[in-house]
Protein backbone atom coordinates (compact mmCIF):
# COMPACT_ATOMS: atom_id res chain seq x y z
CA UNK A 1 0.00 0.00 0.00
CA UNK A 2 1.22 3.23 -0.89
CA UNK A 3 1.89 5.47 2.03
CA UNK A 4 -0.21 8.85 1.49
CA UNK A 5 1.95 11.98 -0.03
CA UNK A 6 3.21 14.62 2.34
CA UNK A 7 2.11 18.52 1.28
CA UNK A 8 6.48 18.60 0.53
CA UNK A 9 6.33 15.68 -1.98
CA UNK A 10 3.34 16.53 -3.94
CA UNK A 11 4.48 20.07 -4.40
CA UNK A 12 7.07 18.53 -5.57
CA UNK A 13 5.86 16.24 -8.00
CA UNK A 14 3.65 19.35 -8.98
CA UNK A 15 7.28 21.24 -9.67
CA UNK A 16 8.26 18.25 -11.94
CA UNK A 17 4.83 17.88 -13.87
CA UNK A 18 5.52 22.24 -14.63
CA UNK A 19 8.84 21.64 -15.49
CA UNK A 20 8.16 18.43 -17.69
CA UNK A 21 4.80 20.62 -19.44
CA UNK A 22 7.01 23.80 -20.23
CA UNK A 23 10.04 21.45 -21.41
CA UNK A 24 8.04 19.63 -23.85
CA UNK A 25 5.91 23.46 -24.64
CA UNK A 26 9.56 24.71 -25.38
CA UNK A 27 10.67 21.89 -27.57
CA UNK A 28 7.09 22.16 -29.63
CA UNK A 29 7.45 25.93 -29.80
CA UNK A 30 11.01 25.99 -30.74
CA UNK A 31 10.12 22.97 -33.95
CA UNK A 32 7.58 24.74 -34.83
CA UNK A 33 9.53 28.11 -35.57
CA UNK A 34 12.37 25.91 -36.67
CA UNK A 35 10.57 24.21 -39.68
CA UNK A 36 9.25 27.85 -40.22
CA UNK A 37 12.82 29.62 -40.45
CA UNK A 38 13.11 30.48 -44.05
CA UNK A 39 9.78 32.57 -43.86
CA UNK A 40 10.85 34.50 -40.96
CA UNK A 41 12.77 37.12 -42.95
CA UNK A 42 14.48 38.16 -45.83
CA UNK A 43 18.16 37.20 -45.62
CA UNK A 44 20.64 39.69 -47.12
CA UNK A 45 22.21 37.56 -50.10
CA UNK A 46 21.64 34.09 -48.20
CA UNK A 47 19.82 30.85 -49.45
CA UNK A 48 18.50 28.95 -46.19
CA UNK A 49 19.28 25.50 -47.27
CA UNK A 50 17.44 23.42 -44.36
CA UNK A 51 16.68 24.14 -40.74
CA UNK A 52 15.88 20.93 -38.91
CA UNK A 53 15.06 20.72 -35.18
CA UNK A 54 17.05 18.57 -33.12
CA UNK A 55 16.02 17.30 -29.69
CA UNK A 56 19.66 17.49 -27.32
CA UNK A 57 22.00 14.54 -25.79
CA UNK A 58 21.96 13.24 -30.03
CA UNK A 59 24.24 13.38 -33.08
CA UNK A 60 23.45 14.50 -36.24
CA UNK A 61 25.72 13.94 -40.05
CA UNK A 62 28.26 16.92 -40.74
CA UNK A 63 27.97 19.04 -43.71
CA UNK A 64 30.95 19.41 -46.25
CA UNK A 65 33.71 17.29 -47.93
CA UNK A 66 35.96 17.13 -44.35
CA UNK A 67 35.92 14.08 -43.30
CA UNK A 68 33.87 13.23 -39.86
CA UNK A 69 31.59 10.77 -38.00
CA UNK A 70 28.41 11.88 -36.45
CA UNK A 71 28.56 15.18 -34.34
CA UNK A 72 27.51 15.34 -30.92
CA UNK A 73 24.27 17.72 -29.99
CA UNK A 74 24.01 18.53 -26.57
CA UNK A 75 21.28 20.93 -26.29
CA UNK A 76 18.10 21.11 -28.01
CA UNK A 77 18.12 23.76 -30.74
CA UNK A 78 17.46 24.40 -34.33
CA UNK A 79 20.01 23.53 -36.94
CA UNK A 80 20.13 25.77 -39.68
CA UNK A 81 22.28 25.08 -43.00
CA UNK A 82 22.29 28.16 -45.15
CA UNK A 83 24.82 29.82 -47.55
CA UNK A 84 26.00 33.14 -48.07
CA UNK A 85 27.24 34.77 -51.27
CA UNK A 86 30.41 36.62 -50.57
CA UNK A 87 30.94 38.00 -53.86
CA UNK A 88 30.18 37.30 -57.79
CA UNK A 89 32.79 34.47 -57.68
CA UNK A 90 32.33 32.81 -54.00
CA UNK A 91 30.16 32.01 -51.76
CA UNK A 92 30.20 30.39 -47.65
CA UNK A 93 28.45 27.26 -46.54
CA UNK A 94 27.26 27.80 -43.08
CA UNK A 95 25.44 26.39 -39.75
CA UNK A 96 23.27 28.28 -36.81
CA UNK A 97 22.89 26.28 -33.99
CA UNK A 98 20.03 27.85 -32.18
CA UNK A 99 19.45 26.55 -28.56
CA UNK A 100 16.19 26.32 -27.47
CA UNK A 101 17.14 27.90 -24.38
CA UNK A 102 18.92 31.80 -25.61
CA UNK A 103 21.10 33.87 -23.68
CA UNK A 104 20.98 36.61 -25.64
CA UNK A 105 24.37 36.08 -26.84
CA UNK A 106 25.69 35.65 -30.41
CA UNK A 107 29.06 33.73 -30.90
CA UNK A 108 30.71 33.44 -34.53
CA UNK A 109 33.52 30.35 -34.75
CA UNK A 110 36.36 30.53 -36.94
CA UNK A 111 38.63 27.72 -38.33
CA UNK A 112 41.68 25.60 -38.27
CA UNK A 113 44.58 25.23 -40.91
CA UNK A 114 43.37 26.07 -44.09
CA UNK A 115 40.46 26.30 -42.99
CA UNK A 116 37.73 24.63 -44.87
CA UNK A 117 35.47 22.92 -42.25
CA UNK A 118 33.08 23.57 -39.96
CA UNK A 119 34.25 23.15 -36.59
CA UNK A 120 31.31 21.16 -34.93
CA UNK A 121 32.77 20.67 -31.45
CA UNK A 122 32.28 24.43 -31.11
CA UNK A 123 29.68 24.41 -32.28
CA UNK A 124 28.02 22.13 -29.98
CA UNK A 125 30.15 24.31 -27.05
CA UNK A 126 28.55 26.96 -27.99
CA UNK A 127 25.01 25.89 -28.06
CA UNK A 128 25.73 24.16 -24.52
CA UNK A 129 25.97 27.21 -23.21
CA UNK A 130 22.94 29.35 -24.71
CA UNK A 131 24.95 30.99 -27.35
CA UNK A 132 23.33 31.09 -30.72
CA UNK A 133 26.51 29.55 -32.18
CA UNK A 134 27.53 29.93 -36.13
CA UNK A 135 30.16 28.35 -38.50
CA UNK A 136 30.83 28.37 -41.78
CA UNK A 137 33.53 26.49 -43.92
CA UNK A 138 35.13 30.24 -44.56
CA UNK A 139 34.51 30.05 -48.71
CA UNK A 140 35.75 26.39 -49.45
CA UNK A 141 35.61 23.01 -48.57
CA UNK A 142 38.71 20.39 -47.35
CA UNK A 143 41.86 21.87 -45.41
CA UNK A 144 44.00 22.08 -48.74
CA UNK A 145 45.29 24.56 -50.50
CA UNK A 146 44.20 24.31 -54.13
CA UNK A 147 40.91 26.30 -53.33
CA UNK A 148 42.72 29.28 -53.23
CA UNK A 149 44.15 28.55 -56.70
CA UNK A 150 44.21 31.70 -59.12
CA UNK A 151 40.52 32.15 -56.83
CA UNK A 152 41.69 35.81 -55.42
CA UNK A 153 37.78 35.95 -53.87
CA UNK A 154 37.73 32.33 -52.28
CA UNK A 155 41.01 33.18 -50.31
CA UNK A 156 39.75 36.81 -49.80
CA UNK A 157 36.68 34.28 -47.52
CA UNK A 158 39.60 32.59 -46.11
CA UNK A 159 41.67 35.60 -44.94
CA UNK A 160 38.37 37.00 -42.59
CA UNK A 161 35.37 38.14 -45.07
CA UNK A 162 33.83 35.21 -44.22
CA UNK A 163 33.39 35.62 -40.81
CA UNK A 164 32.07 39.15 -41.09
CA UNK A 165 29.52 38.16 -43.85
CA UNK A 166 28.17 35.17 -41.75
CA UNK A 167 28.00 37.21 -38.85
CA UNK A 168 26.06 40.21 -40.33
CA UNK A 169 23.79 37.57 -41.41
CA UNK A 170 24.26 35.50 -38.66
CA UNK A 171 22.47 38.31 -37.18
CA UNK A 172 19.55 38.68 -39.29
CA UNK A 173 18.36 34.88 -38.77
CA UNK A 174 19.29 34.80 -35.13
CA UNK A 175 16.30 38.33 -34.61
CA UNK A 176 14.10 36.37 -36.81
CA UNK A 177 14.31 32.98 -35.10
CA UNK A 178 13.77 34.16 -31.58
CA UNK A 179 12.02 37.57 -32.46
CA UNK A 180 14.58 40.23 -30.82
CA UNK A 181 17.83 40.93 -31.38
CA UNK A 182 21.20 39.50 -30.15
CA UNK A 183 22.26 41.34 -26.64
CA UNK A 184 26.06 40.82 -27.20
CA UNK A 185 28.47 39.20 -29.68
CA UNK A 186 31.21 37.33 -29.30
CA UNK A 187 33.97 34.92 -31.34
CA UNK A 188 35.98 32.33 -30.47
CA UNK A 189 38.72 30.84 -32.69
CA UNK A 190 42.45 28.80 -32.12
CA UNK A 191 45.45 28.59 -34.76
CA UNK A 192 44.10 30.33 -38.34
CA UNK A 193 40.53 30.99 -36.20
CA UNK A 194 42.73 32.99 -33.90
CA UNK A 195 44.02 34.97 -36.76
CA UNK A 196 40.57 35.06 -38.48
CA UNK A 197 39.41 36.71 -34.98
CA UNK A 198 42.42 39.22 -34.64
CA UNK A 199 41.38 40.08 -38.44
CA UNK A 200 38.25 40.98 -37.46
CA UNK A 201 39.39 43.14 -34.73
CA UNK A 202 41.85 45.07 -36.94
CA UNK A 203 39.27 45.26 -40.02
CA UNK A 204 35.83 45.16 -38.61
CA UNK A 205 35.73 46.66 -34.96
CA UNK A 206 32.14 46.92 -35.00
CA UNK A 207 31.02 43.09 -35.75
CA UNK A 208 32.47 41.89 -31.69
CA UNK A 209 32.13 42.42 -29.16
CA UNK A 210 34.50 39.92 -27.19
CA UNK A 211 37.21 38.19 -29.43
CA UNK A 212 39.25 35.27 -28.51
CA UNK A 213 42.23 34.63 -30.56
CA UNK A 214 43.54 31.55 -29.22
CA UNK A 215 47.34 30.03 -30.62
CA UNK A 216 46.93 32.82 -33.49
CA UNK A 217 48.26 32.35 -36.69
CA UNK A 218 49.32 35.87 -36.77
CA UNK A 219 51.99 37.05 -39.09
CA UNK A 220 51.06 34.45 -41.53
CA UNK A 221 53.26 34.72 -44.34
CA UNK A 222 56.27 34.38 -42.00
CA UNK A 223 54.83 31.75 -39.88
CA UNK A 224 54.15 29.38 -42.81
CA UNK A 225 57.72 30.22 -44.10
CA UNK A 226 59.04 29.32 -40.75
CA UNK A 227 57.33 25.96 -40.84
CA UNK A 228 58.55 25.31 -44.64
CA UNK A 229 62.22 26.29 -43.51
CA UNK A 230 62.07 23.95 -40.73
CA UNK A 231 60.88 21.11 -42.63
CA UNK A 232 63.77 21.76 -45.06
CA UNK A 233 66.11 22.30 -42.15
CA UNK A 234 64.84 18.49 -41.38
CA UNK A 235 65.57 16.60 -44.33
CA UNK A 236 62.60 17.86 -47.06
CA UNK A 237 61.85 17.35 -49.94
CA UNK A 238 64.71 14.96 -49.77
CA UNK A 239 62.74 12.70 -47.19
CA UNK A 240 64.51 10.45 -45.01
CA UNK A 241 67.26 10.16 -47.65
CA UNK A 242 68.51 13.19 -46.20
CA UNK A 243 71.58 13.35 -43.45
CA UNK A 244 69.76 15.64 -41.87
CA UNK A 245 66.55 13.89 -41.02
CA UNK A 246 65.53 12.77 -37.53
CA UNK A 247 63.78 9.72 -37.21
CA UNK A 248 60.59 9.83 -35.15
CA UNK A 249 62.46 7.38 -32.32
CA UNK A 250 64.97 9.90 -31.82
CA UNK A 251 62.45 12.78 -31.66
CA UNK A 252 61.03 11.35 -28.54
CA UNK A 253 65.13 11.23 -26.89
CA UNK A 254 65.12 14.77 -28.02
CA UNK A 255 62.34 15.64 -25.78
CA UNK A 256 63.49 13.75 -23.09
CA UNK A 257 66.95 15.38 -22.94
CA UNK A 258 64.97 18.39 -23.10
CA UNK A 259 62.77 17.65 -20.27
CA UNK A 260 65.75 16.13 -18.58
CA UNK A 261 68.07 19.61 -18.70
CA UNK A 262 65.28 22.28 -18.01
CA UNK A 263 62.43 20.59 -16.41
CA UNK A 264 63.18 21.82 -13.02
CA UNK A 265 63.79 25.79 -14.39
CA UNK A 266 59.70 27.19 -12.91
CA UNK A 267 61.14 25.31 -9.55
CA UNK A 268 58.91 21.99 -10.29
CA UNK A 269 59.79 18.96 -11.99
CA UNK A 270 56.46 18.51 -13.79
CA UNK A 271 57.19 17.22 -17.04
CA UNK A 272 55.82 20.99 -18.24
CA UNK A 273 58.35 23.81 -19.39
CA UNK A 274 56.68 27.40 -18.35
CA UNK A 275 58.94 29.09 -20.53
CA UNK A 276 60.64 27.38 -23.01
CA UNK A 277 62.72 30.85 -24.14
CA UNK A 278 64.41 30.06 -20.58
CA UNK A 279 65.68 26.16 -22.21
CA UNK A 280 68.94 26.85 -23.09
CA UNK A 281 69.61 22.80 -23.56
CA UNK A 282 72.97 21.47 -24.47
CA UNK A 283 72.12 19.10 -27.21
CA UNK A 284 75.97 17.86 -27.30
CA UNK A 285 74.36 15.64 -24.78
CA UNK A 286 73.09 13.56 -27.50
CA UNK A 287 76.07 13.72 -30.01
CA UNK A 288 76.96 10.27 -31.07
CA UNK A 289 80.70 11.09 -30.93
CA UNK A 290 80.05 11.23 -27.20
CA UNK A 291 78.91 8.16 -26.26
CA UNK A 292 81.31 4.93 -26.18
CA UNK A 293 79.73 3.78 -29.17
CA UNK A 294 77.07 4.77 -31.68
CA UNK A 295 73.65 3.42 -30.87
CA UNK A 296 70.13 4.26 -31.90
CA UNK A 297 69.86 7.01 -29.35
CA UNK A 298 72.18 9.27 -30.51
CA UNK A 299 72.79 12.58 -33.52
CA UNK A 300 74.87 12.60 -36.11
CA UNK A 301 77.07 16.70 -36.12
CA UNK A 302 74.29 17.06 -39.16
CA UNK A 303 71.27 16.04 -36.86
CA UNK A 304 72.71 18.48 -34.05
CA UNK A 305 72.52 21.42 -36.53
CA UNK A 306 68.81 20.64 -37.69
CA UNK A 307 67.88 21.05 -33.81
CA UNK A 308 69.56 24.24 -33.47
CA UNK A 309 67.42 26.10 -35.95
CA UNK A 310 64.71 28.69 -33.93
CA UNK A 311 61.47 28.61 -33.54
CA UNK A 312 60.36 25.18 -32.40
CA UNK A 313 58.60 25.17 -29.36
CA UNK A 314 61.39 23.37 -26.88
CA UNK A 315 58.79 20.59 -24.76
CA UNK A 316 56.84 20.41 -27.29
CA UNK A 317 56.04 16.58 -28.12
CA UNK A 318 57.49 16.50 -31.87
CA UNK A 319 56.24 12.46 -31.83
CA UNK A 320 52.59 13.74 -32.06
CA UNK A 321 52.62 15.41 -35.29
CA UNK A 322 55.62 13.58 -36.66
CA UNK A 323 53.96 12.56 -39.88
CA UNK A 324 52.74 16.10 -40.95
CA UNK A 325 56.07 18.00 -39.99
CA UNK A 326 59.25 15.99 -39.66
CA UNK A 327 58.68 12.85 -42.09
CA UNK A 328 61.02 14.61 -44.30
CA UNK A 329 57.96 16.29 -46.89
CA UNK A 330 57.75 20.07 -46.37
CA UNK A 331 54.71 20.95 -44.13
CA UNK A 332 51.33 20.64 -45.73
CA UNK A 333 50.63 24.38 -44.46
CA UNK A 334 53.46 25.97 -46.15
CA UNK A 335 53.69 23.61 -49.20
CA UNK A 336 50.42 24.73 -50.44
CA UNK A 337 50.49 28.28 -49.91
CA UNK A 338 53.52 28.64 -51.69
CA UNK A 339 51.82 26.46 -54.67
CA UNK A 340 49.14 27.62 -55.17
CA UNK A 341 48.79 30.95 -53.43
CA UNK A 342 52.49 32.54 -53.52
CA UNK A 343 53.70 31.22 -57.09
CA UNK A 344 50.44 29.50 -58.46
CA UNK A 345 53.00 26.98 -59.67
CA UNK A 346 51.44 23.26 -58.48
CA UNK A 347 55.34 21.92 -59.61
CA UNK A 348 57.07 23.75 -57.03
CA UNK A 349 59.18 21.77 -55.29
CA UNK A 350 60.87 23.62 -52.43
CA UNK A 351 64.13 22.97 -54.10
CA UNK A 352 66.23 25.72 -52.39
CA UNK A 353 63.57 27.00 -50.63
CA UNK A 354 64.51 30.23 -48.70
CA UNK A 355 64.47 33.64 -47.33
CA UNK A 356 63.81 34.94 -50.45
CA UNK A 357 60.43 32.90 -50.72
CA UNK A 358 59.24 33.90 -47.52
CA UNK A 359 60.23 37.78 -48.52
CA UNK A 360 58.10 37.22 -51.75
CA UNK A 361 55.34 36.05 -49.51
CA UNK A 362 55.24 38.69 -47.37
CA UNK A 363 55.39 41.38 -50.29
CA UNK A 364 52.40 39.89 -52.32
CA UNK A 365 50.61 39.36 -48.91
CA UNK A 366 47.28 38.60 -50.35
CA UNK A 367 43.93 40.61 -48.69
CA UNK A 368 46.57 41.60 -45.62
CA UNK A 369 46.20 38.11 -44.54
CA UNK A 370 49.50 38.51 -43.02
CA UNK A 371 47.45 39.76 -40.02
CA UNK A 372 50.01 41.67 -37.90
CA UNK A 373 49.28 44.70 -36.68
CA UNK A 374 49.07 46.19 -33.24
CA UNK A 375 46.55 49.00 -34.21
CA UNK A 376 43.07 48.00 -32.24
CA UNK A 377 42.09 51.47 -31.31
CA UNK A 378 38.50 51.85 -32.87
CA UNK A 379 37.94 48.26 -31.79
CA UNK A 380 38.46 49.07 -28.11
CA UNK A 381 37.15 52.25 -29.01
CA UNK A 382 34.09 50.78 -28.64
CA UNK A 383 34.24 48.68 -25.80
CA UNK A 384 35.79 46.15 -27.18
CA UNK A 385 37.40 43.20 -25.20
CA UNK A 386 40.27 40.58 -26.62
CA UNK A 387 41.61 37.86 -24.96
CA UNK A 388 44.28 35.31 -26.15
CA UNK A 389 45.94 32.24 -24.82
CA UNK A 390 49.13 29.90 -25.90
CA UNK A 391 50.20 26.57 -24.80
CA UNK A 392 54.01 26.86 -24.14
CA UNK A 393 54.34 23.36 -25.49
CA UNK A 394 52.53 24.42 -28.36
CA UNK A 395 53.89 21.46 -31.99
CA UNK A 396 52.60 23.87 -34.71
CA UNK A 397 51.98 27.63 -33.93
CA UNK A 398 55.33 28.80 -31.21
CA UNK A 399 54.40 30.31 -28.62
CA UNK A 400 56.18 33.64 -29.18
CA UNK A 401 53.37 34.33 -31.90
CA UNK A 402 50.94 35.35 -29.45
CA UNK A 403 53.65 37.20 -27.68
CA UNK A 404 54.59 39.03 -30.47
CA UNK A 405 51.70 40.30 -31.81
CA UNK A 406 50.58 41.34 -27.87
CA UNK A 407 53.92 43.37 -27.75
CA UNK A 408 52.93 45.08 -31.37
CA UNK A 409 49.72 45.71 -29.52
CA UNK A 410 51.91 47.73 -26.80
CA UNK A 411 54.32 49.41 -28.59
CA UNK A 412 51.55 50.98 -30.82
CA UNK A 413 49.34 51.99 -28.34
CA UNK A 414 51.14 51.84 -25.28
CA UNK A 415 51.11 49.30 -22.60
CA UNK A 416 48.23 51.44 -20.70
CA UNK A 417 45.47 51.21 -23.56
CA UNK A 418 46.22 47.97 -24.09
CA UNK A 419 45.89 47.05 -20.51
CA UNK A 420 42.17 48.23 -20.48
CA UNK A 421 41.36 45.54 -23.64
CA UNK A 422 44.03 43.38 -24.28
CA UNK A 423 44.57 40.00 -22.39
CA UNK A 424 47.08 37.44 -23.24
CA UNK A 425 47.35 33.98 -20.99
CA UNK A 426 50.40 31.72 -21.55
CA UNK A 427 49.24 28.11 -20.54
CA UNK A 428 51.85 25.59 -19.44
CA UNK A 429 52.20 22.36 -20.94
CA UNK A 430 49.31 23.00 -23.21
CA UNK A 431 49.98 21.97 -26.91
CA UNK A 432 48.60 23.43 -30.12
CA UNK A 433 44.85 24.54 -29.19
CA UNK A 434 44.71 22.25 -26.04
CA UNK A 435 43.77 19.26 -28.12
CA UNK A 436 43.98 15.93 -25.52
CA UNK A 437 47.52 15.22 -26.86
CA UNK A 438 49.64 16.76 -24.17
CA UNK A 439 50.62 14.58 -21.41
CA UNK A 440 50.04 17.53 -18.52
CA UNK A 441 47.12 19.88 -20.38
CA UNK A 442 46.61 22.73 -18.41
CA UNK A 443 43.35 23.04 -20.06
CA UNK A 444 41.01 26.67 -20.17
CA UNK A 445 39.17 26.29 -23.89
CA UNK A 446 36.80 23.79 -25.00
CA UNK A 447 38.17 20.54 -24.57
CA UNK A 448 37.95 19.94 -21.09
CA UNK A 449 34.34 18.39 -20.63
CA UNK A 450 31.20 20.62 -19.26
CA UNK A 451 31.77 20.54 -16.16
CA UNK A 452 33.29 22.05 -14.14
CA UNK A 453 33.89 24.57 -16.89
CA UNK A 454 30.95 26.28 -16.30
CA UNK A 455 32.63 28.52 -13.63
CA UNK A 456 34.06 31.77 -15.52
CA UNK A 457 37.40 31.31 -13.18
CA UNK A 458 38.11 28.15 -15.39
CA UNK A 459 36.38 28.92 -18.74
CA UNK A 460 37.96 31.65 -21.13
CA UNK A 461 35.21 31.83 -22.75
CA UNK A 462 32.90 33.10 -20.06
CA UNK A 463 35.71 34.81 -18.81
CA UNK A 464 35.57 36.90 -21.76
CA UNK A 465 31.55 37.03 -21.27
CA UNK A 466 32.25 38.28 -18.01
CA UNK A 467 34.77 40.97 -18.68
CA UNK A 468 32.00 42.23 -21.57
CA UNK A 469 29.20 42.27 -19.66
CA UNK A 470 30.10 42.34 -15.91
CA UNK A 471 33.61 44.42 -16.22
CA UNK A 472 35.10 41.30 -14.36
CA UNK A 473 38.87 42.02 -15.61
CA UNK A 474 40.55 38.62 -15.96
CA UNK A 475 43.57 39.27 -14.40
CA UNK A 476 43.90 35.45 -13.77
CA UNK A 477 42.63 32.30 -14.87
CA UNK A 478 42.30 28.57 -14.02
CA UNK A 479 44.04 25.77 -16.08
CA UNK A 480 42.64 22.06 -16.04
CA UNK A 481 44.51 19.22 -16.58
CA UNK A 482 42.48 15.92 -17.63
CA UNK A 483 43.30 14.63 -14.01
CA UNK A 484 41.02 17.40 -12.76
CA UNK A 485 44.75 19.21 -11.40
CA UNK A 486 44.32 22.99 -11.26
CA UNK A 487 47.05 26.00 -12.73
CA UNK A 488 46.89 29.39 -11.39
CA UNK A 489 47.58 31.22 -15.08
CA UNK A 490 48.86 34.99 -15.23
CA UNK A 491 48.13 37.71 -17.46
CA UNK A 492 51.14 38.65 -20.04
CA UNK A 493 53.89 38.96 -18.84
CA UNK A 494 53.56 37.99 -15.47
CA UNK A 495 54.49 34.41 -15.23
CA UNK A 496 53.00 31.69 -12.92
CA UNK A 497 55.46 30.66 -10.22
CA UNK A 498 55.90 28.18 -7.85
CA UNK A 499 56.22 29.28 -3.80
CA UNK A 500 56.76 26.16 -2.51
CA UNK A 501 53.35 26.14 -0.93
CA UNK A 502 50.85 27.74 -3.85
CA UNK A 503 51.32 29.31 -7.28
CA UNK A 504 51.49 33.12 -7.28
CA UNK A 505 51.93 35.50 -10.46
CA UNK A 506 55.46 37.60 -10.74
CA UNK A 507 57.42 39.43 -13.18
């Protein structure tokens, strides 16, 4: 026999019958205006493909060429697939994901490498937390270069017009789907998305505003020709023919020397260099005419000079993206921008492959994608807020990038402008992006899982939502490793350092 409810419980059960009747009013309400999208408005040169409801905690297929399983949806929203035209000669393939439950907040997503796929695990972040969350595949489809070939308009999408034309009608379906208008705007973007989003700052102020330029690709034409000259400096196009090239084996005893001599430099033998600049490692260590005999762990004098060329992040874990940047080919990055961009010459070989090429790079420097510029005055101007973080064992983009353009930020404006703006956040042990490669990932973007990201302290991204809208400066920030250990993380250039008892920020 069922013992009689107490007034506490049936309230209760009262609570969950309202909750369950306005859950299942919201989902029918939000289907209903999703099948009804496309005759909501009038969509300034933009073809609204499909919009499809989906119900959260499902998948649905990807869109594009790149190739993907199915995509995780975590909240219930309305996916819409649209295109813009960009010009007479181009055109953007997009997505809205448009939670049923709205902040009020808009946030654009840029790309990765070459950038010609949607990035879906943002945009599922961003819909998970009540953003009304676009991406587009930035004029192209696949992460190649041959898109851009003699297509001046297509890479013109590439370089940052993409993101402004999605966003301006990004803006137009988001007031039509839930009947007022976005409150604030935001973008969030790593590696060539963290260039797209400095671009935006530098060429459309007005479009943000909160920007986070994670790992930016900044200074592009010289980045890429960094990345070519190291992959000659390491055997290419010769392959592993070359005397210079270092087997993947003896990439991972590199690291471990490396680890070995400057590990303990931040005053904590972690496995994690803070600042690799401070690594002054003695890679005689590993000279084969040191050791009693010549074994598999040890450099040739022509392997010792391929390490000593700049620019490689030292503790970074070269093993992990071996194939793409040391397996003796030049680097897919640079080889096809200097095809089929730089030269338009699909032969070119990288035979001799220089200075000179990276100079004739830089001079053509194609929409300004070169991106380097410290001028952000009418975007903070306006209120304007940018924040940007680096993994100091960063395998693609070094970690000086973000430091460099930062320091162009001060010395045009001066260091007291740019303080009221301008945040940078160097993360230790963090690779390229904070993907789950790195063995100790002091974590702050969207990798880590939900929770317990949802606190600002530990989440750039509503760190940055909290600096817009609550003047919350971010002075600080939380790292996560996958273990759930925590990473007091400085503003630039105060550095993290180890008391002996807690971590406190110095100069």
């Amino acid at each position: 026999m069922l013992k009689p409810a107490t007034r506490g419980s049936v309230w209760l059960l009262v609570l969950s019958v309202a909750s369950a009747q306005q859950s299942l009013a919201t989902h029918s309400s939000g289907a209903h205006r999703c099948r009804k999208l496309a005759k909501l408005g009038r969509f300034e040169n933009t073809t609204i493909i499909s919009s499809t409801y989906v119900v959260g905690n499902s998948t649905v297929q990807p869109w594009g060429t790149c190739s993907m399983g199915p995509v995780a949806v975590t909240a219930p929203l309305c996916r819409v697939r649209f295109s813009v035209k960009t010009s007479k000669a181009s055109e953007a393939n997009a997505e809205a994901w448009l939670p049923d439950e709205w902040y009020g907040r808009f946030l654009a997503i840029g790309n990765g490498g070459l950038g010609g796929c949607i990035d879906y695990t943002y945009l599922n972040y961003g819909s998970s937390f009540h953003f009304a969350t676009f991406a587009s595949n930035h004029g192209h489809d696949g992460d190649q270069g041959q898109s851009f070939y003699k297509q001046p308009e297509v890479l013109h999408d590439y370089t940052g017009r993409s993101v402004h034309a999605v966003s301006v009608v990004g803006k137009q379906i988001v007031k039509a789907y839930y009947s007022k208008p976005h409150m604030k705007s935001y973008f969030i973007g790593c590696s060539a998305g963290g260039r797209q989003g400095t671009y935006s700052a530098l060429h459309w102020p007005e479009d943000f505003d909160g920007i986070i330029a994670a790992a930016p690709g900044t200074n592009f034409n010289i980045f890429l020709g960094s990345l070519g000259l190291l992959s000659v400096n390491t055997g290419a196009p010769e392959g592993n023919t070359s005397e210079s090239f270092v087997p993947k084996t003896l990439w991972a005893t590199v690291r471990a020397e490396i680890i070995k001599q400057c590990d303990g430099l931040d005053g904590v033998k972690d496995g994690v260099l803070d600042d690799p600049d401070a690594c002054k490692v003695q890679f005689e260590a590993l000279s084969c005419s040191n050791k009693a005999k010549a074994d598999s762990d040890c450099l040739t004098e022509v392997q010792l000079e391929a390490l000593l060329y700049p620019g490689y992040s030292l503790g970074s874990d070269a093993t992990v993206i071996f194939d793409a940047m040391f397996a003796g080919d030049v680097v897919w990055l640079a080889k096809d921008w200097w095809k089929y961009v730089v030269y338009e010459d699909p032969d070119y070989d990288f035979t001799g492959f220089g200075l000179d090429d990276i100079l004739a790079a830089e001079a053509l420097d194609p929409s300004q994608i070169s991106t380097f510029s410290g001028e952000f005055s009418e975007f903070a101007a306006r209120g304007g807020k940018f924040l940007s973080y680096h993994g100091t064992h960063d395998n693609i983009i070094p970690p000086g990038s973000a430091q460099r353009a930062y320091d162009l930020a001060v010395d045009t404006m001066g260091s007291t402008f740019v303080e009221e703006f301008y945040r940078l956040f160097m993360v230790p042990g963090m690779d390229h992006c904070g993907t789950p490669w790195s063995e100790v990932p002091f974590m702050i973007g969207h990798y880590l899982p939900l929770p317990p990201t949802n606190a600002s302290s530990h989440n750039i991204l509503l760190a940055l939502v909290d600096w817009v809208e609550g003047d919350n400066v971010p002075d600080t920030v939380i790292g996560t490793s996958s273990s759930g250990e925590e990473r007091l993380l400085c503003k630039h250039p105060l550095r993290s350092v180890w008391t002996g008892s807690q971590y406190v920020c110095q100069a």
